[in-house]
N, C-alpha and C. Protein backbone atom coordinates (compact mmCIF):
# COMPACT_ATOMS: atom_id res chain seq x y z
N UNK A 1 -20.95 -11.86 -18.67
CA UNK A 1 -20.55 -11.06 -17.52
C UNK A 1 -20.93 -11.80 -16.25
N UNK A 2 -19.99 -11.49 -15.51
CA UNK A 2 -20.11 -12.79 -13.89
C UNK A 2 -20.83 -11.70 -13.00
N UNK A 3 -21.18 -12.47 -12.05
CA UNK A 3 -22.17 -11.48 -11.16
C UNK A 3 -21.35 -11.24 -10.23
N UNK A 4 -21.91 -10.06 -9.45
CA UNK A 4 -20.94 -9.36 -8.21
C UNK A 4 -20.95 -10.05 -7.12
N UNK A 5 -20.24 -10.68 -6.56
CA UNK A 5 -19.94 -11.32 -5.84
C UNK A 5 -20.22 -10.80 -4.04
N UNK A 6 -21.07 -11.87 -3.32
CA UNK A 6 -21.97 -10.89 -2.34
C UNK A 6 -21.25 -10.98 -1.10
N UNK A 7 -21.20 -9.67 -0.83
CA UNK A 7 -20.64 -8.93 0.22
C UNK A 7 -20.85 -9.63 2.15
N UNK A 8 -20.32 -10.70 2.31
CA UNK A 8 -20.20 -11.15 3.75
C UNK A 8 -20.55 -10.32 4.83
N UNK A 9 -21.57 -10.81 5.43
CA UNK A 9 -22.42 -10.57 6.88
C UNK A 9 -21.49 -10.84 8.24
N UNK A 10 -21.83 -10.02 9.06
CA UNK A 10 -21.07 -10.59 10.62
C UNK A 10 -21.84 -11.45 10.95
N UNK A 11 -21.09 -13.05 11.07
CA UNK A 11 -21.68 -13.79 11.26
C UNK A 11 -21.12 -15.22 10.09
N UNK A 12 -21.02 -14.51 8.97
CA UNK A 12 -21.18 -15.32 7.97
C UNK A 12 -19.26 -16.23 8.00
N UNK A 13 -19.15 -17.15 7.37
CA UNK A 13 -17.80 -17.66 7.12
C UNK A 13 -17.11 -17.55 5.90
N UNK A 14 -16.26 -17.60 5.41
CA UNK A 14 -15.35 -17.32 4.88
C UNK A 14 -14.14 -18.32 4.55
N UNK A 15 -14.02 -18.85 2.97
CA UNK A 15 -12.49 -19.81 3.13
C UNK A 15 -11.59 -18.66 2.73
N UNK A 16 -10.49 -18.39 3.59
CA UNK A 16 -9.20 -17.49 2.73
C UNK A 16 -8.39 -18.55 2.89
N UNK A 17 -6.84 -18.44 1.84
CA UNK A 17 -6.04 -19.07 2.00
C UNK A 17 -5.05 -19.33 2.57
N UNK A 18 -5.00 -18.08 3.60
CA UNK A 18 -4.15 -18.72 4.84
C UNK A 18 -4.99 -18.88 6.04
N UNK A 19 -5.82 -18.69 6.57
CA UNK A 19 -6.53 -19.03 7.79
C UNK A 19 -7.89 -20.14 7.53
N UNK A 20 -7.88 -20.22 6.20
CA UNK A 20 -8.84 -21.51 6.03
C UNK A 20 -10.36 -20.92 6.44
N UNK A 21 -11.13 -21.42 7.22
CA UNK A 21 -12.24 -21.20 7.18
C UNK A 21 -11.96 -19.94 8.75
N UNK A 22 -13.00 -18.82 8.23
CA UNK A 22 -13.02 -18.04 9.53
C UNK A 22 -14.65 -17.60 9.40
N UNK A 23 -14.33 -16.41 10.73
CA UNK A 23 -16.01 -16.21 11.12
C UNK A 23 -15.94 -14.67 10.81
N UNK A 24 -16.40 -13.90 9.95
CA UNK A 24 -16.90 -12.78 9.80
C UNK A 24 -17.27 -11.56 11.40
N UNK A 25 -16.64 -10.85 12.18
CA UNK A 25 -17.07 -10.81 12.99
C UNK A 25 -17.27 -8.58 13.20
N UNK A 26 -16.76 -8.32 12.09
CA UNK A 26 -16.94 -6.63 11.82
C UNK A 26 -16.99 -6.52 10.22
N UNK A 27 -17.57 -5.00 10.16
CA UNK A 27 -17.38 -4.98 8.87
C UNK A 27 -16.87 -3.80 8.93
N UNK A 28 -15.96 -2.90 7.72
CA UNK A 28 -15.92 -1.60 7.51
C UNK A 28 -15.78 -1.31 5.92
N UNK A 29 -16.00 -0.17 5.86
CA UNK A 29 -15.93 0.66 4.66
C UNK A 29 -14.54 1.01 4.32
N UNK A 30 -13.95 1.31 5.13
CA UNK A 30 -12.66 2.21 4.97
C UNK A 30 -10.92 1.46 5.63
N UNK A 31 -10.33 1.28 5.16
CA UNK A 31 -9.14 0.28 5.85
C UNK A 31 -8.23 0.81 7.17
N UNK A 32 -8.30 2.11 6.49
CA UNK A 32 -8.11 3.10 7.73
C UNK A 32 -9.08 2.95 8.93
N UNK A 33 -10.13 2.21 9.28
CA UNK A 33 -10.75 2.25 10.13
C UNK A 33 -10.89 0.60 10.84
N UNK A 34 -10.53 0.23 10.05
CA UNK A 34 -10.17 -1.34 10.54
C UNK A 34 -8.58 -1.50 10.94
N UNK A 35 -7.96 -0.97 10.58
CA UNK A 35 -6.90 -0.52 11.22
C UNK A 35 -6.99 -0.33 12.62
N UNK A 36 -6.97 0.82 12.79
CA UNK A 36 -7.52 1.77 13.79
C UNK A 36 -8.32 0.55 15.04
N UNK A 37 -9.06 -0.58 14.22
CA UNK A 37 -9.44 -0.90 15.26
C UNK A 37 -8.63 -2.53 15.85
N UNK A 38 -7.79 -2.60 14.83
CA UNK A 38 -6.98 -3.50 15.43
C UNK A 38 -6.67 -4.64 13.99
N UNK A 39 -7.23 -4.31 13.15
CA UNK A 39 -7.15 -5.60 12.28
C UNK A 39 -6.15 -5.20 11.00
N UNK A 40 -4.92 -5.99 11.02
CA UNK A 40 -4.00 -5.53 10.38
C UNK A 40 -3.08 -6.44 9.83
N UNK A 41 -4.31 -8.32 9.94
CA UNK A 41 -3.23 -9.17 9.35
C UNK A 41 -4.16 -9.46 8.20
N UNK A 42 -3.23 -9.48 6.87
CA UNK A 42 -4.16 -10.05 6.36
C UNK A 42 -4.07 -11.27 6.02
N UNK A 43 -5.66 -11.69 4.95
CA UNK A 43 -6.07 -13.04 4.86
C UNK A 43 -5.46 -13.89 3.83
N UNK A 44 -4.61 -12.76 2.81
CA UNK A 44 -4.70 -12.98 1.07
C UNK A 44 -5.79 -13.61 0.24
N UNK A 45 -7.04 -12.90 0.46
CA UNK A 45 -8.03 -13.23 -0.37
C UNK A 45 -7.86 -11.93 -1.53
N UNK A 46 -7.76 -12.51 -2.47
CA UNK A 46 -7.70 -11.58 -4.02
C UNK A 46 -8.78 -11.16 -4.09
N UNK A 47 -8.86 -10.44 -5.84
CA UNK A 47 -9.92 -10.12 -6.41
C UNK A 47 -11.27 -10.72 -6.37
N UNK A 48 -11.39 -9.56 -4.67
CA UNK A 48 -12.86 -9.72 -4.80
C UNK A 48 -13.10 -8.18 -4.44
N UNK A 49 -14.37 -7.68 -3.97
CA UNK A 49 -14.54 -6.68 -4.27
C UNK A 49 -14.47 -6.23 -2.59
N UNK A 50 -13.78 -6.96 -1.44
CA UNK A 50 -13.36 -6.72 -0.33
C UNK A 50 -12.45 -7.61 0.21
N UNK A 51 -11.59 -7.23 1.33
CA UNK A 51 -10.66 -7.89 1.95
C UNK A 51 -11.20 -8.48 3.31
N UNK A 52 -10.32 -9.43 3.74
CA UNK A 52 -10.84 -9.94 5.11
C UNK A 52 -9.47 -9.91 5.81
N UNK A 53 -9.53 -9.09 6.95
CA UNK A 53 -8.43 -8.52 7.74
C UNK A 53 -8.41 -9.56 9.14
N UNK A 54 -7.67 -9.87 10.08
CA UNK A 54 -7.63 -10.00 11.03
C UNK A 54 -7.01 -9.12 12.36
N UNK A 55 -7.04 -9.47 13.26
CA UNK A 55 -6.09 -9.21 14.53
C UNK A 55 -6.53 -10.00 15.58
N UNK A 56 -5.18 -9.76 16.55
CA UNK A 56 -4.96 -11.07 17.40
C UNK A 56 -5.88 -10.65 19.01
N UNK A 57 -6.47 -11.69 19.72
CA UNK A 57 -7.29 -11.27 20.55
C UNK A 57 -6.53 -11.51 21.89
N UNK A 58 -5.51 -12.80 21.45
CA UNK A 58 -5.04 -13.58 22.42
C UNK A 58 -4.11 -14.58 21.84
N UNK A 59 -3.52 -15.24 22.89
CA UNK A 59 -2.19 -16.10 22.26
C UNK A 59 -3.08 -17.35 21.69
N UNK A 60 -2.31 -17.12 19.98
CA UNK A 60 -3.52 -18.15 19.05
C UNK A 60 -4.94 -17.93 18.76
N UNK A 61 -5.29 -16.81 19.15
CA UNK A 61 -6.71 -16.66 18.97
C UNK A 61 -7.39 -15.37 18.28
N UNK A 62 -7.80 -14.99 16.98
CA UNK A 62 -7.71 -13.99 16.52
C UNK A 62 -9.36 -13.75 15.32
N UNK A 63 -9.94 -12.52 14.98
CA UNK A 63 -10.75 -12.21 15.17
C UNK A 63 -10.93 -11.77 13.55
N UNK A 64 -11.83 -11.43 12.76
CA UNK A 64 -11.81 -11.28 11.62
C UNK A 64 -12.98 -10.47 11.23
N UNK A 65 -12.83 -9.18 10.07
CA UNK A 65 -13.86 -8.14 9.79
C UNK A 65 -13.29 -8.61 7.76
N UNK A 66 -14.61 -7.87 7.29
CA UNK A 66 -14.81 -7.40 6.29
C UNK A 66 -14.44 -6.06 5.61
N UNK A 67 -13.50 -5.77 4.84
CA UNK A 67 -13.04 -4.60 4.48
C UNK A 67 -13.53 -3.93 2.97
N UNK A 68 -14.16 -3.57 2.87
CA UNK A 68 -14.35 -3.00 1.26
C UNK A 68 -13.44 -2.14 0.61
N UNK A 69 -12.93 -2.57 -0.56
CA UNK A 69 -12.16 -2.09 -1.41
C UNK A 69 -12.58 -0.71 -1.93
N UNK A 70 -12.26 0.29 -1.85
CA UNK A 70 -11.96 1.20 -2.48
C UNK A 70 -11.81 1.24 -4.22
N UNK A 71 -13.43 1.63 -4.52
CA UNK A 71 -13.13 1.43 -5.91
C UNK A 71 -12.85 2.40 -6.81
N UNK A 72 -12.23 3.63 -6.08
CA UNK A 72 -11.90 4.41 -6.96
C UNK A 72 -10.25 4.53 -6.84
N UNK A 73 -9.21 4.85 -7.57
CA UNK A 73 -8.31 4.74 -7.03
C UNK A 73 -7.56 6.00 -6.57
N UNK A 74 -7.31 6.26 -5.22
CA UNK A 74 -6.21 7.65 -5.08
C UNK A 74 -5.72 8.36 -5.77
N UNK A 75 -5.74 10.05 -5.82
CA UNK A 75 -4.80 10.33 -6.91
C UNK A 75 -3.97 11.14 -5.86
């Protein structure tokens, strides 16, 4: 069994595969709330046990949070 894979700090970096290396700079619980606060591109980082969202701050210049997956699923 593989170990759980640890949950990124504001602050910390990140390789995803379309923005390459970024900077951790929010975190949230809920996607609805990272939304809400602007971050709505995503990174396509897979199966992990959170997403890394962006949004744009400025022309070319854009900002990146931590999203946790929802591990139960909707009914």
């Amino acid at each position: 069994m593989s170990a759980m894979p640890k949950i990124p700090s504001i602050g910390d970096y990140i390789h995803t595969p379309r923005f390459l290396k970024v900077r951790i700079e929010a975190t949230f619980a809920l996607m609805e709330d990272a939304t809400a606060c602007g971050y709505t591109e995503p990174t396509h980082l897979y199966d992990l046990p959170y997403q890394v969202m962006g949004k744009h701050y400025s022309l070319n210049h854009m900002r990146f949070a931590v999203v946790l997956n929802d591990p139960l699923p909707k009914r």
